[in-house]
Structures are given as structure tokens and as C-alpha cells.
Protein backbone atom coordinates (compact mmCIF):
# COMPACT_ATOMS: atom_id res chain seq x y z
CA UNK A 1 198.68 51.30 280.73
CA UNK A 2 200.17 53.17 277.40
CA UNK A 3 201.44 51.44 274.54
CA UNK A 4 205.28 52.00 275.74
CA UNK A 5 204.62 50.98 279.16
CA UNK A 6 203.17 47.45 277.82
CA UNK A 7 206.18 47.05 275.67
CA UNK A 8 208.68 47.38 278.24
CA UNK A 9 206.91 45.25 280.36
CA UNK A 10 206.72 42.60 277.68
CA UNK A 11 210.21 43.06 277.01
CA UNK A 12 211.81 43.08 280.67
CA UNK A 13 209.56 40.12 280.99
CA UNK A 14 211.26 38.04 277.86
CA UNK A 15 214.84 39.50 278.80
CA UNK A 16 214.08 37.74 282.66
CA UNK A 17 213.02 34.84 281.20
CA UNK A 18 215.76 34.14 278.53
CA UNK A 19 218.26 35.17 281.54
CA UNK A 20 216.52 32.63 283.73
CA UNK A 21 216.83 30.23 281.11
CA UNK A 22 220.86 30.99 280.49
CA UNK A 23 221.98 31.13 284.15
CA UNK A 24 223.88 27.87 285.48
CA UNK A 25 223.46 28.40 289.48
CA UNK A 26 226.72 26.75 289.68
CA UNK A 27 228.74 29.64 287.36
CA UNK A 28 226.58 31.80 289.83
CA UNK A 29 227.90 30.60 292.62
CA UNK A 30 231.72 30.78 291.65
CA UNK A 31 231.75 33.79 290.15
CA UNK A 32 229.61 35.40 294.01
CA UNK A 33 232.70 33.11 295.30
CA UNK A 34 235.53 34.78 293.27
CA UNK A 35 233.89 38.45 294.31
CA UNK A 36 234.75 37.26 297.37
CA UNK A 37 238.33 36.22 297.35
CA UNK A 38 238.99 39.65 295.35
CA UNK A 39 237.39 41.77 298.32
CA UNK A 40 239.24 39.58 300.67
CA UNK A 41 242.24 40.21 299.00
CA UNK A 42 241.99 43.79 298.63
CA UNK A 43 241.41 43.71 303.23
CA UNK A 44 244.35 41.93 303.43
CA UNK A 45 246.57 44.29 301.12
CA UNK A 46 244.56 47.22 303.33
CA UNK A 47 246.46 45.94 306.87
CA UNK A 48 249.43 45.08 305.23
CA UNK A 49 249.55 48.37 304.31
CA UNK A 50 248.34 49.91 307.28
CA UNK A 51 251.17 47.46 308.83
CA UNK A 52 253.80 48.92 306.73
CA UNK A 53 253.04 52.18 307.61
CA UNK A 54 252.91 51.21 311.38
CA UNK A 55 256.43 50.06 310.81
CA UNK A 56 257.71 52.91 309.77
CA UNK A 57 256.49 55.36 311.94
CA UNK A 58 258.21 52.86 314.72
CA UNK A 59 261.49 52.92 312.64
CA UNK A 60 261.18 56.82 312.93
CA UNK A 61 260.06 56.82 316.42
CA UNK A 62 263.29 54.84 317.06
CA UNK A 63 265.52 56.72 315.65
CA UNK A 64 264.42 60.25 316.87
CA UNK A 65 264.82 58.49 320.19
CA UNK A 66 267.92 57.68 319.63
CA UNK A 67 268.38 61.56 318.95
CA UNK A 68 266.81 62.61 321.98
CA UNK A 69 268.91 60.50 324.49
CA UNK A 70 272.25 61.77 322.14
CA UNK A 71 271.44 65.20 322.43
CA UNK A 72 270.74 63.96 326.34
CA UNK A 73 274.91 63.17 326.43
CA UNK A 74 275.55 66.15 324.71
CA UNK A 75 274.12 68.43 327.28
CA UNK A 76 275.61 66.92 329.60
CA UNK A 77 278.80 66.56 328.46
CA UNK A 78 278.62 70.42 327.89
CA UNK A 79 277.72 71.18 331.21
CA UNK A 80 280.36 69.46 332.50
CA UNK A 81 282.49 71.49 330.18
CA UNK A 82 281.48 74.52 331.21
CA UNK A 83 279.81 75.59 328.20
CA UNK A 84 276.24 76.08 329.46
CA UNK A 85 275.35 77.50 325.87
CA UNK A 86 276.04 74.20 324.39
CA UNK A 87 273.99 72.64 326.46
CA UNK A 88 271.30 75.10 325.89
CA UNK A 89 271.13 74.20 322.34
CA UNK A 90 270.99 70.51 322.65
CA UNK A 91 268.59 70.78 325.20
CA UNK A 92 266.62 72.98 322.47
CA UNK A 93 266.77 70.10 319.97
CA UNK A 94 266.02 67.43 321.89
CA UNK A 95 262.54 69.49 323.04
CA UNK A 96 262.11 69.63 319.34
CA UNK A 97 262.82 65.66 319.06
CA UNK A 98 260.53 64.71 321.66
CA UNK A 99 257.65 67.05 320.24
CA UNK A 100 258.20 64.96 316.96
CA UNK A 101 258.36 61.68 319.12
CA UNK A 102 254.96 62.79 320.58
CA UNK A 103 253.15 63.00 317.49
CA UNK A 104 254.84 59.86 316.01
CA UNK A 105 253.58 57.85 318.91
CA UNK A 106 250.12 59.14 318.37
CA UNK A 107 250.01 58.70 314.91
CA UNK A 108 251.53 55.03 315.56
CA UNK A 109 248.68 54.53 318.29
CA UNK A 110 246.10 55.11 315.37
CA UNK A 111 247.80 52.72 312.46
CA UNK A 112 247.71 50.14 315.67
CA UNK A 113 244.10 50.34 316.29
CA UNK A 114 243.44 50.34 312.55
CA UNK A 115 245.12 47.40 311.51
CA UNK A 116 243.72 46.06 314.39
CA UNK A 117 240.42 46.37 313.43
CA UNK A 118 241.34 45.62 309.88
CA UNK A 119 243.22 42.16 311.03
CA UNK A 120 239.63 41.34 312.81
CA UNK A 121 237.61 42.24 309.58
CA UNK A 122 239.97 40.29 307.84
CA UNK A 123 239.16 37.41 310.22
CA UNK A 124 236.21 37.45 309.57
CA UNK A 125 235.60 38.04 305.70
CA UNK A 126 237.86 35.26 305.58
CA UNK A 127 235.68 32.88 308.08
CA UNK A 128 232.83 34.27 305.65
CA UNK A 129 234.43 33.20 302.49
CA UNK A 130 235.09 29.92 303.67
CA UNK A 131 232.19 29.23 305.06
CA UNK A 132 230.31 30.30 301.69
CA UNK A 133 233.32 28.03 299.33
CA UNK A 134 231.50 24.98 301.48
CA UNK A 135 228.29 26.01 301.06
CA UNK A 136 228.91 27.04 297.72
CA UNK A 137 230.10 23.51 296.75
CA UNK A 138 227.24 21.81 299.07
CA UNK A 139 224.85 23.71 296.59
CA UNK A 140 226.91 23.09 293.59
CA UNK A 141 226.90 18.93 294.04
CA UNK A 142 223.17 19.20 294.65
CA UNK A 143 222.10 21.11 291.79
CA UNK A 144 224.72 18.67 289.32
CA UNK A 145 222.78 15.63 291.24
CA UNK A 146 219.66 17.14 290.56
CA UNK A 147 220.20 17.90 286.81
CA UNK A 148 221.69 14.59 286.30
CA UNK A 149 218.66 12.80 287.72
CA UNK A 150 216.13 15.18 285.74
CA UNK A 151 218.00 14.16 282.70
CA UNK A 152 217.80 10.44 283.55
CA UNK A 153 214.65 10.81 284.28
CA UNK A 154 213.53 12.93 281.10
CA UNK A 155 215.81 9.86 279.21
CA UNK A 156 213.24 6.96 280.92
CA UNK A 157 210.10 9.10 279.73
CA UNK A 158 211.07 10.32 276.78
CA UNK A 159 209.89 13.78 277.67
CA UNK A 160 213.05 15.01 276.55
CA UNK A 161 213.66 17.35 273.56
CA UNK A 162 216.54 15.27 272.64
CA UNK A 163 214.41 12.24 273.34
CA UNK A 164 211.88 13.20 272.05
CA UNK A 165 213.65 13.80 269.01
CA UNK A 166 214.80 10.21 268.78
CA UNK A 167 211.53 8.77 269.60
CA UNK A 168 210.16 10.73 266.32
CA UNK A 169 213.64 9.19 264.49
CA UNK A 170 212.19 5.62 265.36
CA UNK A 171 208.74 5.87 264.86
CA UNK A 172 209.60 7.15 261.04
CA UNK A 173 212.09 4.50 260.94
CA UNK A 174 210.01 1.86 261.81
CA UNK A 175 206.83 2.86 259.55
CA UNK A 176 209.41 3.10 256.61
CA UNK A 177 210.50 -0.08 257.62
CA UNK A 178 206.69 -1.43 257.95
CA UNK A 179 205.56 0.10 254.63
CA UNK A 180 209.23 -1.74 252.94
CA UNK A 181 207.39 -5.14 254.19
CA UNK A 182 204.15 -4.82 252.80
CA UNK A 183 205.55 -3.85 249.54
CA UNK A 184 207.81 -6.80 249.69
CA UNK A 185 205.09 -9.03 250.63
CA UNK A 186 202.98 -7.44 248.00
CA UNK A 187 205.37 -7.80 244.90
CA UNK A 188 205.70 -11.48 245.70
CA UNK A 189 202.19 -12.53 245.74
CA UNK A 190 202.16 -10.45 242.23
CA UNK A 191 204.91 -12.56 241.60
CA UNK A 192 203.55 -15.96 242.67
CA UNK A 193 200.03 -15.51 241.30
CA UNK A 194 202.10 -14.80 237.92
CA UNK A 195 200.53 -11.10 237.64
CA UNK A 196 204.47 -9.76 237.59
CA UNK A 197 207.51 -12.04 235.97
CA UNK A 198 210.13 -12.42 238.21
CA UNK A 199 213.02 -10.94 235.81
CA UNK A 200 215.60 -12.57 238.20
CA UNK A 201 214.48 -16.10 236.68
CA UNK A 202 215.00 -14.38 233.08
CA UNK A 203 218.75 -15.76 232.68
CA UNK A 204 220.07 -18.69 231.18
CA UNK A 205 218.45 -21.08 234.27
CA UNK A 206 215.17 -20.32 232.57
CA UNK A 207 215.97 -21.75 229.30
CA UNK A 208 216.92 -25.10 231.64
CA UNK A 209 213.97 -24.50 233.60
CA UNK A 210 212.16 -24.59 230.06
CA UNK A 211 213.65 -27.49 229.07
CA UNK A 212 213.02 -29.65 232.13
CA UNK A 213 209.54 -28.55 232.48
CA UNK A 214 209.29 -29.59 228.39
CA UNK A 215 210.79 -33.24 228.55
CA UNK A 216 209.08 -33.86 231.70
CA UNK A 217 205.30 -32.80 229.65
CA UNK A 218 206.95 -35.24 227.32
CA UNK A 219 207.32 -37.97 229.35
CA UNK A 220 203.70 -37.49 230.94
CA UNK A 221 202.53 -37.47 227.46
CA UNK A 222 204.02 -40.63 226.13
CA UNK A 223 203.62 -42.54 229.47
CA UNK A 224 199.57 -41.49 228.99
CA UNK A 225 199.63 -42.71 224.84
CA UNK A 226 201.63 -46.13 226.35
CA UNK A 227 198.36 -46.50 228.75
CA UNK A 228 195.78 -46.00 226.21
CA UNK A 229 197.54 -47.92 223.57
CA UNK A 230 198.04 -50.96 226.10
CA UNK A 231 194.06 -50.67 227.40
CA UNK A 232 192.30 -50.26 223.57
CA UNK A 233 191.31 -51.58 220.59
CA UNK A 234 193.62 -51.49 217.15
CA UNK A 235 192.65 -48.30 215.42
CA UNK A 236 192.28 -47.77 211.71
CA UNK A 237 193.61 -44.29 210.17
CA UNK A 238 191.36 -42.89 207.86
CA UNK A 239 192.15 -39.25 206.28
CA UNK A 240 190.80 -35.79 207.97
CA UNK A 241 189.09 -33.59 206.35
CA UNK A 242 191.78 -31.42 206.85
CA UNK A 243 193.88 -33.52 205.17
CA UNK A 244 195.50 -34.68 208.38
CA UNK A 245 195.19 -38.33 209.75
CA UNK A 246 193.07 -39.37 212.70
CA UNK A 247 192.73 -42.66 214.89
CA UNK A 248 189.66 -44.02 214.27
CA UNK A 249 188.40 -47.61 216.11
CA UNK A 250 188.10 -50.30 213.96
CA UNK A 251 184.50 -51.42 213.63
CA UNK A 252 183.73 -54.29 215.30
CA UNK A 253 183.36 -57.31 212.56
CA UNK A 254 179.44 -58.06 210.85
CA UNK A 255 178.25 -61.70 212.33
CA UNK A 256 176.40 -63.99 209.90
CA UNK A 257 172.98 -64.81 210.65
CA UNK A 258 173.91 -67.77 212.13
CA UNK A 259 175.98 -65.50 215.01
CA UNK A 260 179.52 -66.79 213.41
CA UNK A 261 181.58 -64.10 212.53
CA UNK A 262 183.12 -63.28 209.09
């Protein structure tokens, strides 16, 4: 196969297909269904003017009857006259007339059997084209069931490209959501173990916070000197090194050698 021939091919193939892809059965089916009603329409303008045409070659028929049967009572007339030439003449005309008439009639017979058979085709075209308009909308209703239920059913399994679409727009919002959590739940165990300050305890309820926690260490503190002063022994103060003062317990009192003390 040569290059060219491939390359048709190829494209006639992707032209179907894209077609295939853009054709709604149902804009199909009206469009076959308007075709139709134009090519009915067009039969029935044919034997109405085949009938109009019948009609007048009656109307003419008619009237060069009428002619003929005058020119009847003219001869007549004349040959009771006397004047035989008269007669004559009509009788000349009206053998003209009914040559005419003659021809009329046949050409009349003809339009007859034509619109005839055109009133039958008619017939049945029409039977045709309603028959098809039921069909048509038979096939129509099916094919909107069907697509509805492919789409529900595309919806349900998620097999969908507009479904599938979503599904991707949940799963990212849910692992942006999951990865939100674990740094939430990260920055407050920093916070709780003390590795980060919380800066939204950095306002003036810390400096209360401060003070509580202060006078309470206060209170611990003097409540612990209260016990030790209430459970020892009187201390003497004798001067640091560092110049500062220290409690020192007193020593206990030298006894004489006879065990009394001083």
C-alpha cells in the first residue's frame, strides 16, 4: 500500500470515527423524518396540480360543448330558414368543436389516470411517513432511556469522565485535608512539649498567668519554710564566706562529767 493510500485510509478512518462520535441517532432520525414530510409534500403539490389541470381541461371540455350543441341550433334553425349555406358553416364549426372535444377528453382521460396514480402514491408515502414518525419516536424514547441509564450507571461507578473528574477533586481534597491534620497535630505536640511558644498566650493573660504561677511558688515556698521551722531545732546565723548569712544548727550543749548539762 503507498504512502498516500495509508494516509487516506488513516484519515477516512479518524473522519468516521469523530462523525460516529458527533451523531445523536435521535437528530438522525428527525432530520430522515423531515426528508420525508418535504417529499410528501412535494406528491401532494404534484396531484394537486395534476388536479388543477384536470379541471381545466373539463372547464374547456364544457364549454366547447356548449359550442357544439349551439352551433347544433344554429344549423337547424338555418335549415329551417332555407339557408342551407348557413347551415353548412355551422355544421363546419361544430366538426371543428368536436375534433377539439376529442382531444380534450383524451388528454383529460390521461390527467385522470395520473392523479390517480399520484393520489395512491400519495397514500401511501403518507402511510410510510407515519408509520416511520412512530417508529421514529419508538427509537427515539429508547435511545434517551438508554443514555439516561448509561449515565446513571457511569454516575454509580464512577467510570465517568465527569465522575471521574470529581472523584480526582475529592481524593486531592481529602489528602490536603489529611496532610492539614497532621500538621495541626504536629505543631501542638511542638507546642505542648514546649519545643514552639504558643504566641497566642503572648498577650496580657500571660503576664497574669505569670503572676499566678509566681504567688502560688510563693505560697509553696513559705508553707514548706513554716514546716521546717515548726519540725527543727533553733538555728544560729553565723556569716558566709561570701559575706552572706546562713542557718546554721545550734550545737547541742557540752554535759559535765557528771552527765548534767551546762
Amino acid at each position: 500500500m503507498s504512502l498516500m493510500k495509508r494516509i487516506s485510509l488513516i484519515f477516512r478512518s479518524k473522519a468516521n470515527k469523530a462523525l460516529d462520535r458527533a451523531e445523536d441517532p435521535r437528530e438522525t432520525l428527525d432530520y430522515s423524518y423531515q426528508r420525508q414530510l418535504d417529499l410528501l409534500s412535494k406528491v401532494r403539490r404534484g396531484v394537486a396540480d395534476v388536479a388543477t389541470s384536470r379541471k381545466r381541461v373539463e372547464l374547456q371540455v364544457n364549454q366547447l360543448e356548449q359550442q357544439s350543441a349551439k352551433l347544433s341550433d344554429q344549423a337547424q334553425k338555418a335549415i329551417s330558414m332555407g339557408r342551407e349555406d348557413l347551415a353548412r358553416e355551422a355544421l363546419t364549426r361544430k366538426s371543428g368543436l368536436t375534433s377539439q372535444i376529442a382531444d380534450l377528453k383524451a388528454q383529460h382521460a390521461q390527467l385522470q389516470g395520473e392523479e390517480e396514480k399520484l393520489t395512491l402514491a400519495q397514500q401511501r408515502l403518507q402511510a410510510k411517513v407515519e408509520s416511520f414518525r412512530t417508529r421514529k419516536e419508538t427509537i427515539k424514547a429508547t435511545y434517551t432511556a438508554a443514555e439516561a441509564q448509561t449515565r446513571i450507571n457511569e454516575a454509580m461507578s464512577g467510570i465517568g469522565e465527569e465522575m471521574g473528574d470529581v472523584g480526582m477533586a475529592i481524593q486531592r481534597a481529602e489528602d490536603k485535608t489529611a496532610q492539614m491534620q497532621a500538621r495541626a497535630g504536629a505543631i501542638d505536640e511542638l507546642i505542648a512539649s514546649g519545643a514552639l511558644e504558643d504566641v497566642s498566650s503572648t498577650n496580657s493573660g500571660d503576664d497574669i498567668a505569670r503572676e499566678l504561677d509566681s504567688m502560688s511558688s510563693q505560697a509553696d515556698v513559705e508553707a514548706e519554710l513554716a514546716r521546717l521551722k515548726a519540725g527543727s531545732q533553733p538555728q544560729a546565723i553565723e556569716p558566709a564566706e561570701d559575706g552572706g548569712d546562713i542557718l546554721k544548727a545550734e550545737p547541742e550543749a557540752n554535759t559535765t562529767e557528771g552527765g548534767a548539762s551546762a
